[in-house]
C-alpha atoms as a PDB file:
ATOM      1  CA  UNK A   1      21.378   8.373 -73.329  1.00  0.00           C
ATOM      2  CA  UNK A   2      18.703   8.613 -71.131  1.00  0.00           C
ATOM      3  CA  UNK A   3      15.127   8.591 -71.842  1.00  0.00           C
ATOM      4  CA  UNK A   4      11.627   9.065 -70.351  1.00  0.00           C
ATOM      5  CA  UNK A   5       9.951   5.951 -69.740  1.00  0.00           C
ATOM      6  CA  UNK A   6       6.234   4.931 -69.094  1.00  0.00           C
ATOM      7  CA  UNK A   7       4.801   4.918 -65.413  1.00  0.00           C
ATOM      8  CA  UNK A   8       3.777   1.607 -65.771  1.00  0.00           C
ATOM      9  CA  UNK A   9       7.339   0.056 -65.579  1.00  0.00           C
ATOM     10  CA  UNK A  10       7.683  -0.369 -62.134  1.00  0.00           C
ATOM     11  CA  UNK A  11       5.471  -1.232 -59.577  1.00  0.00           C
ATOM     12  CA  UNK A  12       4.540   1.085 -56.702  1.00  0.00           C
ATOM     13  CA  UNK A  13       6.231  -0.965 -53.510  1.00  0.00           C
ATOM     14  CA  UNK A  14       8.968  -2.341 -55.939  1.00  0.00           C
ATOM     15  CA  UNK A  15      12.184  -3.634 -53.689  1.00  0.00           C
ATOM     16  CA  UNK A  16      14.673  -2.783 -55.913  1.00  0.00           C
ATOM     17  CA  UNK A  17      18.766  -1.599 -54.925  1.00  0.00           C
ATOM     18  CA  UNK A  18      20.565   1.540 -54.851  1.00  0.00           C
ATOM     19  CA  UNK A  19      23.374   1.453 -57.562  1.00  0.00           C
ATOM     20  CA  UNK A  20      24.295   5.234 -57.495  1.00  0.00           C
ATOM     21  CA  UNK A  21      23.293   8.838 -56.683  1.00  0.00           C
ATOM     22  CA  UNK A  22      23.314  11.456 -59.035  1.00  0.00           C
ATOM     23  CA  UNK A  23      22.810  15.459 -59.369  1.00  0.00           C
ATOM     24  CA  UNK A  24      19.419  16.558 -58.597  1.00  0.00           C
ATOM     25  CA  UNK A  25      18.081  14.497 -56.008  1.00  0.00           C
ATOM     26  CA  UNK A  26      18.028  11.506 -57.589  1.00  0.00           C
ATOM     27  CA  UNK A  27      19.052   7.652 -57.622  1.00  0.00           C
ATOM     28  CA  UNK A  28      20.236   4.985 -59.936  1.00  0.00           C
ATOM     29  CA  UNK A  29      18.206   1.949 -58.950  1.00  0.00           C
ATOM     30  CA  UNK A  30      18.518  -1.841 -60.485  1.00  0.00           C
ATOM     31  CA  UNK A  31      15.037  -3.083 -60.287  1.00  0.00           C
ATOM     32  CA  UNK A  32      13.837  -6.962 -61.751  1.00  0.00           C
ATOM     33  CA  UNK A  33      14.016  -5.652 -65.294  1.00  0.00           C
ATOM     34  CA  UNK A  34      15.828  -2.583 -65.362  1.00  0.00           C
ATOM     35  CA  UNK A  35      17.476   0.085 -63.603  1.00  0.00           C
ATOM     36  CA  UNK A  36      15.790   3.445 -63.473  1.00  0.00           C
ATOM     37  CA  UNK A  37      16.243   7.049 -62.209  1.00  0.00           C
ATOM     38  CA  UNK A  38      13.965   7.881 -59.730  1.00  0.00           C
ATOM     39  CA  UNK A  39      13.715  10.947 -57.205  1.00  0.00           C
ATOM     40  CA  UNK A  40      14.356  10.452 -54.112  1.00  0.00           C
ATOM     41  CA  UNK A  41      10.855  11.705 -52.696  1.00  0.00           C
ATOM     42  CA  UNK A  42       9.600   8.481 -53.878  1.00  0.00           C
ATOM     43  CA  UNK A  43      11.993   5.920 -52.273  1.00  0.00           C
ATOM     44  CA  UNK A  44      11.966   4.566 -48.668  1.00  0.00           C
ATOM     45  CA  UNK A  45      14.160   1.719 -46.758  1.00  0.00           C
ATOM     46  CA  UNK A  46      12.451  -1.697 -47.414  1.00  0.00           C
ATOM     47  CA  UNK A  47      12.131  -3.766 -44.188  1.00  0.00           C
ATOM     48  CA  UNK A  48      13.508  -7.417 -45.353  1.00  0.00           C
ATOM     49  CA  UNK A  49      13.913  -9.113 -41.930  1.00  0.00           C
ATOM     50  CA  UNK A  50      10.649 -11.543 -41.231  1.00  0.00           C
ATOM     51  CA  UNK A  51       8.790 -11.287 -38.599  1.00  0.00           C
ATOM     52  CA  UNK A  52       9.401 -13.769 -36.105  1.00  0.00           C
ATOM     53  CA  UNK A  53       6.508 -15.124 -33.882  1.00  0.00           C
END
């Protein structure tokens, strides 16, 4: 069942991975710790590849 969960659970700049998509905008996503709902106003595409010099 799902629940509300404090702010303070995940990090703002988290990396974390899509697992689903669901009704309403918004995304399963499997963070350290967890996975979460979150809207997808508030995720972006991380850049992984390092910068080569």
């Amino acid at each position: 069942m799902p629940m509300l969960r404090p702010p303070d659970l995940v990090t703002v700049g988290a990396i974390g991975t899509l697992m689903d998509q669901r009704p309403g905008g918004y995304w399963g996503v499997r963070f350290e710790a967890m996975t979460v709902l979150v809207d997808e106003a508030y995720l972006a595409v991380a850049d992984l590849e390092p910068e080569i010099s």
